[in-house]
C-alpha atoms as a PDB file:
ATOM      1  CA  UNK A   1      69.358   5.477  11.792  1.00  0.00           C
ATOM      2  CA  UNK A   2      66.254   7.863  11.294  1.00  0.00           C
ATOM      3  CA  UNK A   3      68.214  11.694  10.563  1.00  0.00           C
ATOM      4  CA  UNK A   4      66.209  14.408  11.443  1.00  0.00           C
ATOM      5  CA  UNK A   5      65.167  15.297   7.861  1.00  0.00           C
ATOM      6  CA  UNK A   6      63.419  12.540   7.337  1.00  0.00           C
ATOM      7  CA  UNK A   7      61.824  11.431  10.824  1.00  0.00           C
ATOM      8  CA  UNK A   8      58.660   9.536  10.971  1.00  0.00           C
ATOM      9  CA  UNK A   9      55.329  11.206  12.423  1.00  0.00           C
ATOM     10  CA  UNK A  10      52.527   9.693  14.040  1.00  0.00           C
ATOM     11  CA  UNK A  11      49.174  12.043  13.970  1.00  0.00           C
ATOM     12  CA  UNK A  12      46.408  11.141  16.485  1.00  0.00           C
ATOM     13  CA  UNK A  13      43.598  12.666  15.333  1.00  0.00           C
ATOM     14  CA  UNK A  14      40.181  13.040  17.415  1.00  0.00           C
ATOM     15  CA  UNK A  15      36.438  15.005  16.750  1.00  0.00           C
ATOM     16  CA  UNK A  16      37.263  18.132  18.514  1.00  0.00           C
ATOM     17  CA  UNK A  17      36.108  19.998  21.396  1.00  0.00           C
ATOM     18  CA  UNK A  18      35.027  23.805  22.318  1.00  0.00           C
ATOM     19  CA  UNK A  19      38.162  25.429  24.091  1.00  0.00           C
ATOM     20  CA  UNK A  20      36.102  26.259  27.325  1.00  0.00           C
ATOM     21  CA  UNK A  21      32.750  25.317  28.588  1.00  0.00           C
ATOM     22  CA  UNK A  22      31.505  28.540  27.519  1.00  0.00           C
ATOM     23  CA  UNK A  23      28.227  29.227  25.114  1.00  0.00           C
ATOM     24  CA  UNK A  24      31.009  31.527  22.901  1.00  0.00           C
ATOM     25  CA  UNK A  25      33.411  28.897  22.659  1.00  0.00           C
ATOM     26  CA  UNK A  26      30.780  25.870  22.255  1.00  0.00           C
ATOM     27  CA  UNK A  27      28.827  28.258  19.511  1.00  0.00           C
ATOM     28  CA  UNK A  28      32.516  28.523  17.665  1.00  0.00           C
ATOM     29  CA  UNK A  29      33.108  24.748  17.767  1.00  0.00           C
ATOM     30  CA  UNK A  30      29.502  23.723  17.234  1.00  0.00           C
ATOM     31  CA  UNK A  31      29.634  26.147  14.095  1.00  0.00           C
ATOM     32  CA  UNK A  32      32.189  24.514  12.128  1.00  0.00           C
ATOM     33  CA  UNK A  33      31.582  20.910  13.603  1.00  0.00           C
ATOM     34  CA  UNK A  34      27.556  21.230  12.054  1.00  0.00           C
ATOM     35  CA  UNK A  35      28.901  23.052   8.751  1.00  0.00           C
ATOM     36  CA  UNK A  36      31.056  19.636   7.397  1.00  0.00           C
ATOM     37  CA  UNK A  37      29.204  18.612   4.634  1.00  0.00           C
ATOM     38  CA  UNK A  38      30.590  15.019   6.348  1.00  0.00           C
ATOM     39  CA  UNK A  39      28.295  15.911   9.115  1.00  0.00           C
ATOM     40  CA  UNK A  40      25.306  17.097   7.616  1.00  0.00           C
ATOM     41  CA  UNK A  41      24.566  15.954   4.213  1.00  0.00           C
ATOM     42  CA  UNK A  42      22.182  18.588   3.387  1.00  0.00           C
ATOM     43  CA  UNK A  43      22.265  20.646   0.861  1.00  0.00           C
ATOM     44  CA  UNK A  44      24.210  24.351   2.011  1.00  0.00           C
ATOM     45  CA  UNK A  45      21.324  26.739   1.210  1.00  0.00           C
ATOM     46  CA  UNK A  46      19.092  24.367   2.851  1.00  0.00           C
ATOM     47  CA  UNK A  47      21.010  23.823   6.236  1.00  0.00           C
ATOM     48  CA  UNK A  48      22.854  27.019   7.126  1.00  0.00           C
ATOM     49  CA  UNK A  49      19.970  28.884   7.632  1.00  0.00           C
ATOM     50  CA  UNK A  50      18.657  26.339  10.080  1.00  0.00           C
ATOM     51  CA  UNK A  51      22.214  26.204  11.534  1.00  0.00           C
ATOM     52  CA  UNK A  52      23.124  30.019  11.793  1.00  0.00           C
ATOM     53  CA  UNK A  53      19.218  30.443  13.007  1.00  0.00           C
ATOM     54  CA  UNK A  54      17.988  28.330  15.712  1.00  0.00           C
ATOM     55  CA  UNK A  55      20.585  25.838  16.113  1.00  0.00           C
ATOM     56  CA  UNK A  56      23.370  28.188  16.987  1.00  0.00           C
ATOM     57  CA  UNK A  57      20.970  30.845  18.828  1.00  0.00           C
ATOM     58  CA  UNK A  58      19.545  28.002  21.460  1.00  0.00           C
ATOM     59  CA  UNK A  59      22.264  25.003  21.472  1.00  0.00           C
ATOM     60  CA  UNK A  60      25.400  26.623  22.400  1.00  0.00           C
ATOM     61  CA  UNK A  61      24.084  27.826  25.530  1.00  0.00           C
ATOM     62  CA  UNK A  62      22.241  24.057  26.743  1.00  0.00           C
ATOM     63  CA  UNK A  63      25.976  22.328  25.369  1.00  0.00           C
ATOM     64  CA  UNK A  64      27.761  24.898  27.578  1.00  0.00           C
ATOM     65  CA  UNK A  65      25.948  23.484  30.496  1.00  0.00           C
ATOM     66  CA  UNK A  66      26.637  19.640  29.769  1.00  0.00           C
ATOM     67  CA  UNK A  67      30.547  20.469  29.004  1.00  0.00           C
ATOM     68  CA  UNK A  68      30.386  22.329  32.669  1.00  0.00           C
ATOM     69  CA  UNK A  69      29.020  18.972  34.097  1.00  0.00           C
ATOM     70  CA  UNK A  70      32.537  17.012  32.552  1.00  0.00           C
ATOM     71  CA  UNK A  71      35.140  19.738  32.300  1.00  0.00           C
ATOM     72  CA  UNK A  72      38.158  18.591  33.926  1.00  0.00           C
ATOM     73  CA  UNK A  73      41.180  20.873  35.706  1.00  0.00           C
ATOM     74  CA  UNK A  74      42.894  20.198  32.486  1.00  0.00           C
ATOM     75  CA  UNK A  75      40.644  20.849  30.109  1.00  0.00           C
ATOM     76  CA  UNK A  76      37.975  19.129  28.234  1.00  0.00           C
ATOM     77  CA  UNK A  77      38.169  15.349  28.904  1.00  0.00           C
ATOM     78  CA  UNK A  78      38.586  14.735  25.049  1.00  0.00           C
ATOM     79  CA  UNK A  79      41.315  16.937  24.526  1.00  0.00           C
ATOM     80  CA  UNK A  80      42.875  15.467  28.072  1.00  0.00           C
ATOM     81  CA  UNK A  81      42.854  12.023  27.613  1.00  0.00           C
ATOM     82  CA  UNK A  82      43.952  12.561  23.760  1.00  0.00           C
ATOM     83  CA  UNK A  83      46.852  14.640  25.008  1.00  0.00           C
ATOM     84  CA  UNK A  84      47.670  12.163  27.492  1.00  0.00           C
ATOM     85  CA  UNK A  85      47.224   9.020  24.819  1.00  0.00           C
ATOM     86  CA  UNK A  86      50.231  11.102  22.618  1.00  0.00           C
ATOM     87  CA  UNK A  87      52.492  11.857  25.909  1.00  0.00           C
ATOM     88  CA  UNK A  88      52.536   8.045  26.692  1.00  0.00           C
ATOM     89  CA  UNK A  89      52.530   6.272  23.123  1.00  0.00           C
ATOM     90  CA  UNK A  90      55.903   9.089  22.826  1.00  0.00           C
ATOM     91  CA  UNK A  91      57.176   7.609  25.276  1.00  0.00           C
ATOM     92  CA  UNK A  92      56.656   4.047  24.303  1.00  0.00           C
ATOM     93  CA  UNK A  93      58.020   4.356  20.920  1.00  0.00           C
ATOM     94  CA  UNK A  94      61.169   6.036  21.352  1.00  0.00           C
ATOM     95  CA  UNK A  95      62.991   8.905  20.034  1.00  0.00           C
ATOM     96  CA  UNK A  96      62.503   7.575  16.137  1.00  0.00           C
ATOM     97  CA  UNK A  97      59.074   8.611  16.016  1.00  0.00           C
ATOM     98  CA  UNK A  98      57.383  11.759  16.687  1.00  0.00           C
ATOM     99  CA  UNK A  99      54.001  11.399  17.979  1.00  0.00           C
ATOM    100  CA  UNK A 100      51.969  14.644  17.678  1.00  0.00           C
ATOM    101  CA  UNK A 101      47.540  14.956  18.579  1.00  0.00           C
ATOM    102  CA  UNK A 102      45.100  17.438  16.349  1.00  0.00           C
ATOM    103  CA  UNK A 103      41.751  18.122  16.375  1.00  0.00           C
ATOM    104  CA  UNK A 104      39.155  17.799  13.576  1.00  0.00           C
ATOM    105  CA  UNK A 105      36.743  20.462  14.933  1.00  0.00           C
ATOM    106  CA  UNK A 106      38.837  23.517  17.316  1.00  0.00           C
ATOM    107  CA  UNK A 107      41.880  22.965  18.438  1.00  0.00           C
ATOM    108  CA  UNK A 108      45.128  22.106  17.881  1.00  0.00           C
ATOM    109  CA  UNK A 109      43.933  21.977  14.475  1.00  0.00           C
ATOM    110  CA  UNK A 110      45.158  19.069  11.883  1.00  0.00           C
ATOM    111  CA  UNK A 111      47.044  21.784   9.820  1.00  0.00           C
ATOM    112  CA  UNK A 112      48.595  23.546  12.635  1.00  0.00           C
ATOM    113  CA  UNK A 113      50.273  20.251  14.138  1.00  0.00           C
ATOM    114  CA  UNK A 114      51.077  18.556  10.521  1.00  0.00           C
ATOM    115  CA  UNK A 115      52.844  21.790   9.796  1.00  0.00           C
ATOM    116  CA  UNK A 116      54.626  21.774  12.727  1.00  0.00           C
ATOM    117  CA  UNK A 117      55.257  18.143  12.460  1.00  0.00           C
ATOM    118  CA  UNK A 118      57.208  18.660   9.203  1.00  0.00           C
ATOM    119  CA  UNK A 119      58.442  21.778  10.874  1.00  0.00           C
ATOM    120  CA  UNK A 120      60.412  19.183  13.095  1.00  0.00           C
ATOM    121  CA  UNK A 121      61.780  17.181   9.909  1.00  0.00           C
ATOM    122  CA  UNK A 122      59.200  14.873   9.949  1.00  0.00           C
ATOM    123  CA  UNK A 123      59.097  13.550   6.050  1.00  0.00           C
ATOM    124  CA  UNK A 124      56.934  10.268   6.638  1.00  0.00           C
ATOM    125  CA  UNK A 125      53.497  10.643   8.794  1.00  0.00           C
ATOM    126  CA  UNK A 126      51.214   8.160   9.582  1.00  0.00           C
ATOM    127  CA  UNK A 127      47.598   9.900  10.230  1.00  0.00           C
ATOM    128  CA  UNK A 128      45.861   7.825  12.690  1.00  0.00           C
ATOM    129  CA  UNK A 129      42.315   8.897  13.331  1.00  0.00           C
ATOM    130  CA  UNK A 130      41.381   7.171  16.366  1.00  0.00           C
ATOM    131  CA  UNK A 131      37.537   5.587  15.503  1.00  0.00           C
ATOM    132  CA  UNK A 132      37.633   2.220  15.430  1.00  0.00           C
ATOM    133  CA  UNK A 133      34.701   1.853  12.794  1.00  0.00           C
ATOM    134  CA  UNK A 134      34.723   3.622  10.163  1.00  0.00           C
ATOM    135  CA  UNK A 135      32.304   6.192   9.318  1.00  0.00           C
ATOM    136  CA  UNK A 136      32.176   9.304   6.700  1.00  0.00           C
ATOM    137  CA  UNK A 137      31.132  11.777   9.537  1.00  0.00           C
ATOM    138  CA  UNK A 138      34.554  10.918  11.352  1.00  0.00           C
ATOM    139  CA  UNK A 139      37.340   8.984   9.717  1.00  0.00           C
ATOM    140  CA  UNK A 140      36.878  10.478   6.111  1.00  0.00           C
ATOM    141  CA  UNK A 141      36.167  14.204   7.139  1.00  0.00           C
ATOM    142  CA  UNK A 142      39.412  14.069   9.318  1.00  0.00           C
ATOM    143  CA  UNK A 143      41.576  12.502   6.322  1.00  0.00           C
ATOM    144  CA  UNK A 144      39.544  15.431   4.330  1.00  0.00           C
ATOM    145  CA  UNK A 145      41.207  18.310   6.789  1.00  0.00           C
ATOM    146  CA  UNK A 146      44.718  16.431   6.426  1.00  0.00           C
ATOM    147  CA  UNK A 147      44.411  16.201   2.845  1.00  0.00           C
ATOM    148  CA  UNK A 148      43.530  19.923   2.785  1.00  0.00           C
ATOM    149  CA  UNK A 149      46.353  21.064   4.509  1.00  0.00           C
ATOM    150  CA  UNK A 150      48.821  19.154   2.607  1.00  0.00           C
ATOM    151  CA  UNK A 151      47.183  20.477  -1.054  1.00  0.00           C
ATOM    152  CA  UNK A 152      48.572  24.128   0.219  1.00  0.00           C
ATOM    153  CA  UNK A 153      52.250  22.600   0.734  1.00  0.00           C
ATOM    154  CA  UNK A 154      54.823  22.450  -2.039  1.00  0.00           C
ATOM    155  CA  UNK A 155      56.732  19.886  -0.635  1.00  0.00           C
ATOM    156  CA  UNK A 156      54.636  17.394   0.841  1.00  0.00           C
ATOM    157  CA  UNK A 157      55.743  14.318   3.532  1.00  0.00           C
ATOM    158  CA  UNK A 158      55.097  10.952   2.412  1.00  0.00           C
ATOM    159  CA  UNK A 159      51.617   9.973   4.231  1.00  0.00           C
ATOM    160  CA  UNK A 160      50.206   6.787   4.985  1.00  0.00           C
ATOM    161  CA  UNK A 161      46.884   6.641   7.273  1.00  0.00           C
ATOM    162  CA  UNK A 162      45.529   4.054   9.724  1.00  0.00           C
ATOM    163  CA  UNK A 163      42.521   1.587   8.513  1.00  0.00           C
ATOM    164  CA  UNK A 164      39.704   1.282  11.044  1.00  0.00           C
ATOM    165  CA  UNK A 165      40.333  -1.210  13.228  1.00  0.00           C
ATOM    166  CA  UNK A 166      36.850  -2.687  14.536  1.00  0.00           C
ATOM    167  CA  UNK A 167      37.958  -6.317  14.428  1.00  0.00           C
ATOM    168  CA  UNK A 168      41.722  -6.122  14.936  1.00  0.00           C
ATOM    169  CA  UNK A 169      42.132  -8.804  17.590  1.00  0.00           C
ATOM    170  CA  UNK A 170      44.316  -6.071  19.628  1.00  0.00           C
ATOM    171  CA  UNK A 171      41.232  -4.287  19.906  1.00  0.00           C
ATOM    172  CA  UNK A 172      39.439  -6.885  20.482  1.00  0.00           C
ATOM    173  CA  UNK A 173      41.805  -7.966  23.562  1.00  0.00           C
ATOM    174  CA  UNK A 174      41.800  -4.126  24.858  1.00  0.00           C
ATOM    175  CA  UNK A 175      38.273  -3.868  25.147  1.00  0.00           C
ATOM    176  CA  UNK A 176      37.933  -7.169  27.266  1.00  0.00           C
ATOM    177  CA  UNK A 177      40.864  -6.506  29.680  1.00  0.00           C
ATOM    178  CA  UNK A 178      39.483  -3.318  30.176  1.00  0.00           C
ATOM    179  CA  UNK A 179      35.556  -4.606  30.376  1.00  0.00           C
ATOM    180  CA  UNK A 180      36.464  -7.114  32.789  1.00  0.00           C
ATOM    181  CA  UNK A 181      38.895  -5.349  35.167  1.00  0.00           C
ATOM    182  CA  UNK A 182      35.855  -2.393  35.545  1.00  0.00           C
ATOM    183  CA  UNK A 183      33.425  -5.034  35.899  1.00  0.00           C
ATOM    184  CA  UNK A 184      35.586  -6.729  38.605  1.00  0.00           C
ATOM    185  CA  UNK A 185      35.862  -3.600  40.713  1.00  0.00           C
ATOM    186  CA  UNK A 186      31.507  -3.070  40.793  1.00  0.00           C
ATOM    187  CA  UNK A 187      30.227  -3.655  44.265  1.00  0.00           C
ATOM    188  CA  UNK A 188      27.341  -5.797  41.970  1.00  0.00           C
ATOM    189  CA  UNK A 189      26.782  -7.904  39.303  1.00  0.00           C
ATOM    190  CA  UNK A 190      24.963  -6.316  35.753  1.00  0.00           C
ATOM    191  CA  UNK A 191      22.337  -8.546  34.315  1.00  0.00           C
ATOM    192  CA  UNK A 192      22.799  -6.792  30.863  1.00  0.00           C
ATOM    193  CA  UNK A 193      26.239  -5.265  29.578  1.00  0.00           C
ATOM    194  CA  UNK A 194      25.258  -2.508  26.706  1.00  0.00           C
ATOM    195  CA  UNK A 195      27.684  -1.241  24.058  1.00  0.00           C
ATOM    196  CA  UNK A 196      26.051   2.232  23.083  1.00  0.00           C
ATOM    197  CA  UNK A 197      27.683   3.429  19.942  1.00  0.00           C
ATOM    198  CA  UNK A 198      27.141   6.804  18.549  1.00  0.00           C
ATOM    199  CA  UNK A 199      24.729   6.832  16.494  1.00  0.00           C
ATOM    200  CA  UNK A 200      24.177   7.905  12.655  1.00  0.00           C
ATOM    201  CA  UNK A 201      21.133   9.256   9.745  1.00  0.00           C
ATOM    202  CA  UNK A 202      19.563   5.814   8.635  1.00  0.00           C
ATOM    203  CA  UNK A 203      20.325   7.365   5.218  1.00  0.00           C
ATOM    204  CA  UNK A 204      24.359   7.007   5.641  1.00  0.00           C
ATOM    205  CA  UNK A 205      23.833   3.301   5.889  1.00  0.00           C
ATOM    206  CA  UNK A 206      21.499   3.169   2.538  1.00  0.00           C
ATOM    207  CA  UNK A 207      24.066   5.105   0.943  1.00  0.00           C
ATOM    208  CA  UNK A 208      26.705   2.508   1.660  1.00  0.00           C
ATOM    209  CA  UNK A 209      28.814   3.678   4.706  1.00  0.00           C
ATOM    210  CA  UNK A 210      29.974   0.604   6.794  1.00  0.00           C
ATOM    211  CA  UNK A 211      29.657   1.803  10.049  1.00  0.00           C
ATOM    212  CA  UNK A 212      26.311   0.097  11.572  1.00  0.00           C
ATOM    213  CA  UNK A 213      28.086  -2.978  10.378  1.00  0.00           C
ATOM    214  CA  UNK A 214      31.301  -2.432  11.624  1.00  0.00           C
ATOM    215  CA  UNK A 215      29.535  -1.681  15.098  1.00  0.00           C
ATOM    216  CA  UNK A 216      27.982  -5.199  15.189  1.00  0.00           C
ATOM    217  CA  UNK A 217      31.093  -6.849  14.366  1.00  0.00           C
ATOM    218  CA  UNK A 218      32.866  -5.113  17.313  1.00  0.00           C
ATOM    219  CA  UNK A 219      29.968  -5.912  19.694  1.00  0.00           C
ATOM    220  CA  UNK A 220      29.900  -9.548  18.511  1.00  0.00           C
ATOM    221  CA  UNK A 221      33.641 -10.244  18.725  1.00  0.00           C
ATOM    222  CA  UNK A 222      33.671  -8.437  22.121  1.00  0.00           C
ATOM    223  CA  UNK A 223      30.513 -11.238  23.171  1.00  0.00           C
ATOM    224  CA  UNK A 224      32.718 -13.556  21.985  1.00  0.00           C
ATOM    225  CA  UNK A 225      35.675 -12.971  24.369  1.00  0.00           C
ATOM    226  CA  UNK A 226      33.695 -11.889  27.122  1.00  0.00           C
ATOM    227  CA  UNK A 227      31.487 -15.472  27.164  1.00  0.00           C
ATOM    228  CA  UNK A 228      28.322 -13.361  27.745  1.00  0.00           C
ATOM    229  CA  UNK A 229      25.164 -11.395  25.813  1.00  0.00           C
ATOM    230  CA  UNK A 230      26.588  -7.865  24.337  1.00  0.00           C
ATOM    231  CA  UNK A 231      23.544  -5.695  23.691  1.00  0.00           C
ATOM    232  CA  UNK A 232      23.960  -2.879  20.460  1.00  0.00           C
ATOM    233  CA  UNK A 233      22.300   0.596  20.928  1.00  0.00           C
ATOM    234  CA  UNK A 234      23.298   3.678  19.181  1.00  0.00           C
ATOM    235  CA  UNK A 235      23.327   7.302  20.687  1.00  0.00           C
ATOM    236  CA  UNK A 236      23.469  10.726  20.239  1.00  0.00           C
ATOM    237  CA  UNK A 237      20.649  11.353  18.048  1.00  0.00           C
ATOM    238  CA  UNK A 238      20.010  14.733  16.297  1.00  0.00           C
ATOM    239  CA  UNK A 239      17.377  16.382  13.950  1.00  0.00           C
ATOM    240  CA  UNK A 240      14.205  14.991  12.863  1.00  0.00           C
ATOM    241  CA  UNK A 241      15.767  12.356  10.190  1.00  0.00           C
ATOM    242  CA  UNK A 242      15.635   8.535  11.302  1.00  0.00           C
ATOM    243  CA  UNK A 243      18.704   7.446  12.903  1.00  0.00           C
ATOM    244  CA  UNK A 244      20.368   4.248  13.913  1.00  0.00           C
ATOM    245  CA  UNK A 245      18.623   1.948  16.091  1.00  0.00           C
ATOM    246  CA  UNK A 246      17.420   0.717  18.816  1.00  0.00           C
ATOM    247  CA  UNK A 247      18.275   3.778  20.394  1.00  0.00           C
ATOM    248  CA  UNK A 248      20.324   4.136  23.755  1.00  0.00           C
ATOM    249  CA  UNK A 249      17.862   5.964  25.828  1.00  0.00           C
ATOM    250  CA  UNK A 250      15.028   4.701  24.745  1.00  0.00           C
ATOM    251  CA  UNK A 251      16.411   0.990  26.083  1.00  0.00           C
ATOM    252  CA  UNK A 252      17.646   2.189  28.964  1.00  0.00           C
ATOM    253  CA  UNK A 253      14.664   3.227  29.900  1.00  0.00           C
ATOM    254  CA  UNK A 254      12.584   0.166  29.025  1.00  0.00           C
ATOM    255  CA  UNK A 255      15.356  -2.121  30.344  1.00  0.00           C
ATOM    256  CA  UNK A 256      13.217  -2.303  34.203  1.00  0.00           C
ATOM    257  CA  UNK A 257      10.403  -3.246  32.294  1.00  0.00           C
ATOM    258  CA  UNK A 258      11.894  -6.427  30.751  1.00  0.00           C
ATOM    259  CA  UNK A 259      13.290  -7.379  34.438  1.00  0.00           C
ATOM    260  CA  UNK A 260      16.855  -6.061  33.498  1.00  0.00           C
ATOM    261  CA  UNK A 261      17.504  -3.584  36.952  1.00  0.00           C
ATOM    262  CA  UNK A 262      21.540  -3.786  36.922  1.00  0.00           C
ATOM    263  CA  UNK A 263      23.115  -2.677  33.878  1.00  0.00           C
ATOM    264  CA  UNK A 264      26.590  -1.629  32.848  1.00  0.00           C
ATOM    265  CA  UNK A 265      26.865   0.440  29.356  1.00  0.00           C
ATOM    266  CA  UNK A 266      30.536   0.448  27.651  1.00  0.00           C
ATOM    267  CA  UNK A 267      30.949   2.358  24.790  1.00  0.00           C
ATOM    268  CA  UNK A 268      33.469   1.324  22.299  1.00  0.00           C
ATOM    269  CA  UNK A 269      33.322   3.211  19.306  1.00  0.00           C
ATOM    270  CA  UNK A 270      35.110   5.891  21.487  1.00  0.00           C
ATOM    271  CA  UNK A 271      38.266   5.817  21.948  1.00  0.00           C
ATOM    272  CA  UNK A 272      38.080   8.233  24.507  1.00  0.00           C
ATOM    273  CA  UNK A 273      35.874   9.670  27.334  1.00  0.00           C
ATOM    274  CA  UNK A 274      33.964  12.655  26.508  1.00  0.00           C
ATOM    275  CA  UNK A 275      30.638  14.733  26.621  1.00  0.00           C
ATOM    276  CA  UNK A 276      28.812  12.002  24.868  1.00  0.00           C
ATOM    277  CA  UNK A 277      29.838   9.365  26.851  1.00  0.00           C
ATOM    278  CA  UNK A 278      30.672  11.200  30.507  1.00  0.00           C
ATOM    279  CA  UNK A 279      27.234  13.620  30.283  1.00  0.00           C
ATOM    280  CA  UNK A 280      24.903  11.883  27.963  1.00  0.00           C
ATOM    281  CA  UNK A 281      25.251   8.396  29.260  1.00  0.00           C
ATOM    282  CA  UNK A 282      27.403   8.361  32.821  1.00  0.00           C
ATOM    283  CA  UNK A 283      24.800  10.787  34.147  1.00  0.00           C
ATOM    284  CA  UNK A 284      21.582  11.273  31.755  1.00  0.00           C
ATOM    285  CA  UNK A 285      21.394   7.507  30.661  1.00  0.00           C
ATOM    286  CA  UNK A 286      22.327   6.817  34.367  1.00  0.00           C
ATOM    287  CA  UNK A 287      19.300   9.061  35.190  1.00  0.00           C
ATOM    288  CA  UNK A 288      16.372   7.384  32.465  1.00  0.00           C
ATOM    289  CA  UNK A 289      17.657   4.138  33.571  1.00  0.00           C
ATOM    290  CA  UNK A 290      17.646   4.528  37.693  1.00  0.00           C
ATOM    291  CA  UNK A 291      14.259   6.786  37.300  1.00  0.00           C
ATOM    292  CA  UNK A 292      12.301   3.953  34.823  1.00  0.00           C
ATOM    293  CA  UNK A 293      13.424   1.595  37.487  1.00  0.00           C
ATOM    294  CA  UNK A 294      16.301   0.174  37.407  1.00  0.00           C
ATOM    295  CA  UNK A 295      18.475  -0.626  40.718  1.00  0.00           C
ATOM    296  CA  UNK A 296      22.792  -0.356  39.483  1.00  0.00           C
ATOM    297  CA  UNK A 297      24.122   1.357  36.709  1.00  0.00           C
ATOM    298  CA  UNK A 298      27.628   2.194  35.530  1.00  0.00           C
ATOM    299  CA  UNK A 299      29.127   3.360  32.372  1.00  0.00           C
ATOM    300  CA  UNK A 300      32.760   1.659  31.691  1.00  0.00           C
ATOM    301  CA  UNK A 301      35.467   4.348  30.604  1.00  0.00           C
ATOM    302  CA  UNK A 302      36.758   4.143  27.574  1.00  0.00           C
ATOM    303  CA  UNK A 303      40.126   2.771  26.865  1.00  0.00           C
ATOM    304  CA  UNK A 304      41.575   6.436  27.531  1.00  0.00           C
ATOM    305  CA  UNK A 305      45.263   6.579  27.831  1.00  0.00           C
ATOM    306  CA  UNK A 306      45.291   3.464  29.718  1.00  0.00           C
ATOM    307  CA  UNK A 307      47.815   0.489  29.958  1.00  0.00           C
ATOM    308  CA  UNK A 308      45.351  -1.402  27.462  1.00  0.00           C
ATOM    309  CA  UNK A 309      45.121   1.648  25.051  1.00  0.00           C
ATOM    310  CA  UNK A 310      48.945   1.686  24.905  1.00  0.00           C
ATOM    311  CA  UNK A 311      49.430  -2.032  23.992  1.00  0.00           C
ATOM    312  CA  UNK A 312      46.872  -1.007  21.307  1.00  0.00           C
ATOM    313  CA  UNK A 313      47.960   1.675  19.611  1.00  0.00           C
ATOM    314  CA  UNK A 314      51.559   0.035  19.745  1.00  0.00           C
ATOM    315  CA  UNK A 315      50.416  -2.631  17.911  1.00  0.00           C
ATOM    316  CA  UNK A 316      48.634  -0.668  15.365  1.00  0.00           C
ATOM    317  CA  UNK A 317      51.316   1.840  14.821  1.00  0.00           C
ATOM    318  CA  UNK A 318      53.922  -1.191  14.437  1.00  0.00           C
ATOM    319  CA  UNK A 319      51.980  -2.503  11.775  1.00  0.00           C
ATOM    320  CA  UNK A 320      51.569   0.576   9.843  1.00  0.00           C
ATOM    321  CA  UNK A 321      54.564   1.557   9.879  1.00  0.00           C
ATOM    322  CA  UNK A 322      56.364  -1.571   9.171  1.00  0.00           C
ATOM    323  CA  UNK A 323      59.263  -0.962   5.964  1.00  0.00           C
ATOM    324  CA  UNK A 324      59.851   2.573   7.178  1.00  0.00           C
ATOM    325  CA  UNK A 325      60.804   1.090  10.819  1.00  0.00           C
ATOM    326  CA  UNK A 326      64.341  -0.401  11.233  1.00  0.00           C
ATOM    327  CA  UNK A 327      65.166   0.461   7.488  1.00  0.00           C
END
């Protein structure tokens, strides 16, 4: 049996989120999200001028407005369904395990909950960032913040961390149970289903980060199960650099053209709604597609806190944390 000094943590780790839809609190969030050298690889005398300048002077204001557009009763959907995600996988898990949620960007921050985590006799944690591909700007910069925290701690838990898990047939299985049941509920039938990914700096790829490839797999293995076409786009662009491609908007909009008028976008590289997938596709991609043309749209949530997210993550967590389980 587990004793409390030596209890086994689980740390669900997301981006982040401003603590109100406000252009104070998005300025805050926005100003340490955009300063991770993870984020933007540019060199610091270069960038922060451009940051502290007209980034933060004219963004925080237009971001405010899109969070107002998805802020729920709760709290930012992010933060929400993240929350919720912990509350339930607790509950599935059992008493043996202490499952905790953190921020990279704002708060609860990484450091505050894996102190308090250890706080609670926790000498074993398993940091699970929840990105299915892997990418630098995510996966690595929240292992970064862990690792960070733990460097100021004398006596340090054992840590083990969670691999991305792009083609983990669990995943796999999640996405098309949850696909199909939202598709089954439409009131009509898409021509096209879209996965719209967020998108990343060209350059990331040529420097070797797996991501773009990782993205494919997940849209091809998802084709697979589904038995139909599973069209790639990437989001969320930023800055003048090139960026992934083709990009989401841009297709949406030329979608009529081609004869494609019903369309339903899923996007699967989050593993939960938020601004980028409520505002910038459920509404604005909603908007370039239905204005170019087009007759039906609908995004598909993301897996959320749902039944399907729960048989994931319980899979994923058993396998991680296999030989410190049932010792």
């Amino acid at each position: 049996m587990t004793t409390l000094v030596d209890r086994i943590g689980v740390l669900l780790i997301n981006l982040g989120t401003p603590d109100a839809p406000d252009p104070a609190s998005v300025r805050r969030y926005l100003g340490e999200f955009l300063s991770d050298r993870r984020v933007v690889e540019l060199p610091k005398l270069l960038w922060q001028p451009i940051l502290r300048g007209p980034v933060l002077l004219t963004r925080p204001r237009k971001s405010a407005r899109a969070y107002k557009e998805v802020w729920m009763e709760e709290g930012s959907p992010l933060a929400v369904y993240t929350r919720e995600t912990a509350v339930r996988l607790q509950g599935e898990v059992g008493g043996d395990v202490l499952v905790d949620w953190a921020m990279r960007y704002g708060n609860p921050s990484i450091e505050t909950r894996l102190r308090a985590m250890i706080a609670q006799g926790c000498g074993r944690i398993l940091l699970a960032p929840l990105y299915p591909q892997y990418c630098a700007a995510t996966t690595a910069t929240a292992l970064d913040a862990a690792y960070a925290a733990l460097a100021k701690l004398r006596s340090q838990p054992a840590i083990r961390t969670l691999p991305p898990y792009y083609a983990d047939p669990a995943y796999i299985e999640a996405l098309r149970a949850s696909t199909e049941r939202q598709l089954a509920a439409l009131d009509f039938t898409p021509a096209l289903l879209l996965a719209s990914f967020h998108g990343m700096p060209e350059r990331t790829r040529e420097l070797g980060d797996p991501y773009h490839a990782q993205c494919l797999v997940t849209a091809d293995l998802l084709a697979q199960a589904l038995g139909r076409e599973v069209r790639v786009t990437f989001q969320s662009r930023f800055g003048a650099a090139k960026w992934l491609g083709p990009a989401t908007d841009e297709v949406l909009r030329s979608l009529p053209g081609e004869g494609i008028r019903d369309v339903a976008v899923l996007t699967p590289g989050f593993s939960a709604d938020c601004l980028e997938t409520l505002e910038e596709i459920a509404m604005r991609g909603a908007e370039d597609f239905l204005s170019s043309g087009g007759n039906h749209f609908t995004h598909l949530s993301c897996l959320n806190a749902s039944p399907d997210a729960m048989v994931l993550y319980r899979h994923l967590i058993d396998r991680e944390l296999a030989g410190w389980l049932g010792r």
